[in-house]
C-alpha atoms as a PDB file:
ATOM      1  CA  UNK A   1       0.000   0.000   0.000  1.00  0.00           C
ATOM      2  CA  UNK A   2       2.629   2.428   1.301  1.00  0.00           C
ATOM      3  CA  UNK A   3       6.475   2.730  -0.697  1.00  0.00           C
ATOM      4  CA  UNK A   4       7.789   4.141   2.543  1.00  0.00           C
ATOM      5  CA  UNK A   5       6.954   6.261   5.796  1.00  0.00           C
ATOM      6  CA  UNK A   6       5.302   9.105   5.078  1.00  0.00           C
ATOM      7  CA  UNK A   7       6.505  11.970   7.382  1.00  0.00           C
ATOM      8  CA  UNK A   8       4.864  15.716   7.251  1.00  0.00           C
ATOM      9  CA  UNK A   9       3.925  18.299   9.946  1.00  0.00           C
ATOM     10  CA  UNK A  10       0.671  19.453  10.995  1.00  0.00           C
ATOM     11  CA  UNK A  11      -0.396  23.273  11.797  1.00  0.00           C
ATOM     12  CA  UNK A  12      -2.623  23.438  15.185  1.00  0.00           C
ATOM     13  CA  UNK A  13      -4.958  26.632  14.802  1.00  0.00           C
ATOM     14  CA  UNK A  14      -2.256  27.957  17.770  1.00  0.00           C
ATOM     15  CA  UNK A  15       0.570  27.783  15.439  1.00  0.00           C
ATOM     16  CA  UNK A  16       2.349  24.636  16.754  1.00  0.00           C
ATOM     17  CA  UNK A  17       3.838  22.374  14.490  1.00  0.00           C
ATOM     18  CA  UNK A  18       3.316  18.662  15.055  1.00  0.00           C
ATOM     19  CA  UNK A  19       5.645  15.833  13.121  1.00  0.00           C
ATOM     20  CA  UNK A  20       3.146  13.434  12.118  1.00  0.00           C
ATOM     21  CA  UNK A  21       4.313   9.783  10.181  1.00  0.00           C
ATOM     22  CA  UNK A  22       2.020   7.752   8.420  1.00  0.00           C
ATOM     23  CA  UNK A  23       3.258   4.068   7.307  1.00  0.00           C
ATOM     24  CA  UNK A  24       1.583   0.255   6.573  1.00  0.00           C
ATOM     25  CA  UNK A  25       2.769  -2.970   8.500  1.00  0.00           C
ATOM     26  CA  UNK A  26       1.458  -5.887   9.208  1.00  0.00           C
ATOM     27  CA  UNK A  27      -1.859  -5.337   7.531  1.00  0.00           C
ATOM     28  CA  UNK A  28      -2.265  -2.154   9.768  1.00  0.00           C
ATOM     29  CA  UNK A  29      -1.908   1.596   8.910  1.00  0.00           C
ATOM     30  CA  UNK A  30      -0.187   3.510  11.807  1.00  0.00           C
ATOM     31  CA  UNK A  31      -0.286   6.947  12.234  1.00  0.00           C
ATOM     32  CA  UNK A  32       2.030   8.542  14.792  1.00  0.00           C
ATOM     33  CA  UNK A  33       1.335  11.866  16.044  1.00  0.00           C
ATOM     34  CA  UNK A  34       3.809  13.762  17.643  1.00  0.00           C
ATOM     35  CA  UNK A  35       5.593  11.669  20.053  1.00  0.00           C
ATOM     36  CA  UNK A  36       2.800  11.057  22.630  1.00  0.00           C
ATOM     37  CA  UNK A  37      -0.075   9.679  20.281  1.00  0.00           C
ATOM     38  CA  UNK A  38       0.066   6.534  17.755  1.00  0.00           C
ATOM     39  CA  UNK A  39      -3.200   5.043  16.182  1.00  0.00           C
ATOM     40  CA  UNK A  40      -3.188   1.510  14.790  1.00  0.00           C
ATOM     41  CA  UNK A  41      -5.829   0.854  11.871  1.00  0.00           C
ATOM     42  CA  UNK A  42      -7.127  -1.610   9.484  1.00  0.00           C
ATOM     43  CA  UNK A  43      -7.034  -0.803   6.070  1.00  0.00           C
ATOM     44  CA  UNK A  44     -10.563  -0.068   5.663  1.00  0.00           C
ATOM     45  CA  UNK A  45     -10.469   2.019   9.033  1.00  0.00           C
ATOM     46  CA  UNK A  46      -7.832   4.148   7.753  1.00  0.00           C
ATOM     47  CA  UNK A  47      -9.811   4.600   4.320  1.00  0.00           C
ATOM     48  CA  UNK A  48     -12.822   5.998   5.876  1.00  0.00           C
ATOM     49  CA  UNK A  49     -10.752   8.215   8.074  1.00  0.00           C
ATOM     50  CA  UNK A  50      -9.445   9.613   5.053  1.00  0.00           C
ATOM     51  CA  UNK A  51     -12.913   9.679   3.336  1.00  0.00           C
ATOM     52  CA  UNK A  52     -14.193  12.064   6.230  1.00  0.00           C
ATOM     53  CA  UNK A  53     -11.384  14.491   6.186  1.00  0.00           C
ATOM     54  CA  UNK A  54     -11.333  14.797   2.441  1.00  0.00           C
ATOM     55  CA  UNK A  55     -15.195  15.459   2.709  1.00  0.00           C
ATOM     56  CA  UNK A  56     -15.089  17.731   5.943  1.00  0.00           C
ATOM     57  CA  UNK A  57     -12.391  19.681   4.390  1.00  0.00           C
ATOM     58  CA  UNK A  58     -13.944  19.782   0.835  1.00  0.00           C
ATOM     59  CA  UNK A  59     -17.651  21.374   2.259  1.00  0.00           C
ATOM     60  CA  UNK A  60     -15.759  23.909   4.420  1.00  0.00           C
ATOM     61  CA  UNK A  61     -13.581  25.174   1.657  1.00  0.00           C
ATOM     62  CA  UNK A  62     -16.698  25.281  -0.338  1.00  0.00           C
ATOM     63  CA  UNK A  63     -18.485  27.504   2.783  1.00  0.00           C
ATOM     64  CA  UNK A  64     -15.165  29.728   2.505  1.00  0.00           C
ATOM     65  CA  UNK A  65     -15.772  30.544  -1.619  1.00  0.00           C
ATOM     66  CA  UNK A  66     -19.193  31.155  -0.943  1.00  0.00           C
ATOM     67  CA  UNK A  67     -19.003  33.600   1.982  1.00  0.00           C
END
């Protein structure tokens, strides 16, 4: 599924910077945020998480335009 760890940061609205890595192993998608939090998913898990933020971001930056 994954070539690799995928490493980025994330923006909190107070301007923090969190390193966040994303990789697949043994039929589970981890997602490590910061050093404090890790999440452990099944494939299908992780797909729907993705699903929601594509779709929560998508009708908010649609709300933006139209304001």
């Amino acid at each position: 599924m994954f070539d690799s760890k995928k490493q980025f940061y994330l923006n909190t609205p107070a301007g923090d910077l969190i390193l966040t890595e994303i990789f697949y192993e043994n039929q589970s998608v981890t997602i490590l945020i910061g050093d404090k939090y890790r999440l452990d998913l099944d494939v299908d898990s992780a797909l729907d998480l993705a699903d929601s933020l594509l779709i929560l971001t998508s009708e908010e930056g649609e709300k933006d335009v139209n304001d």
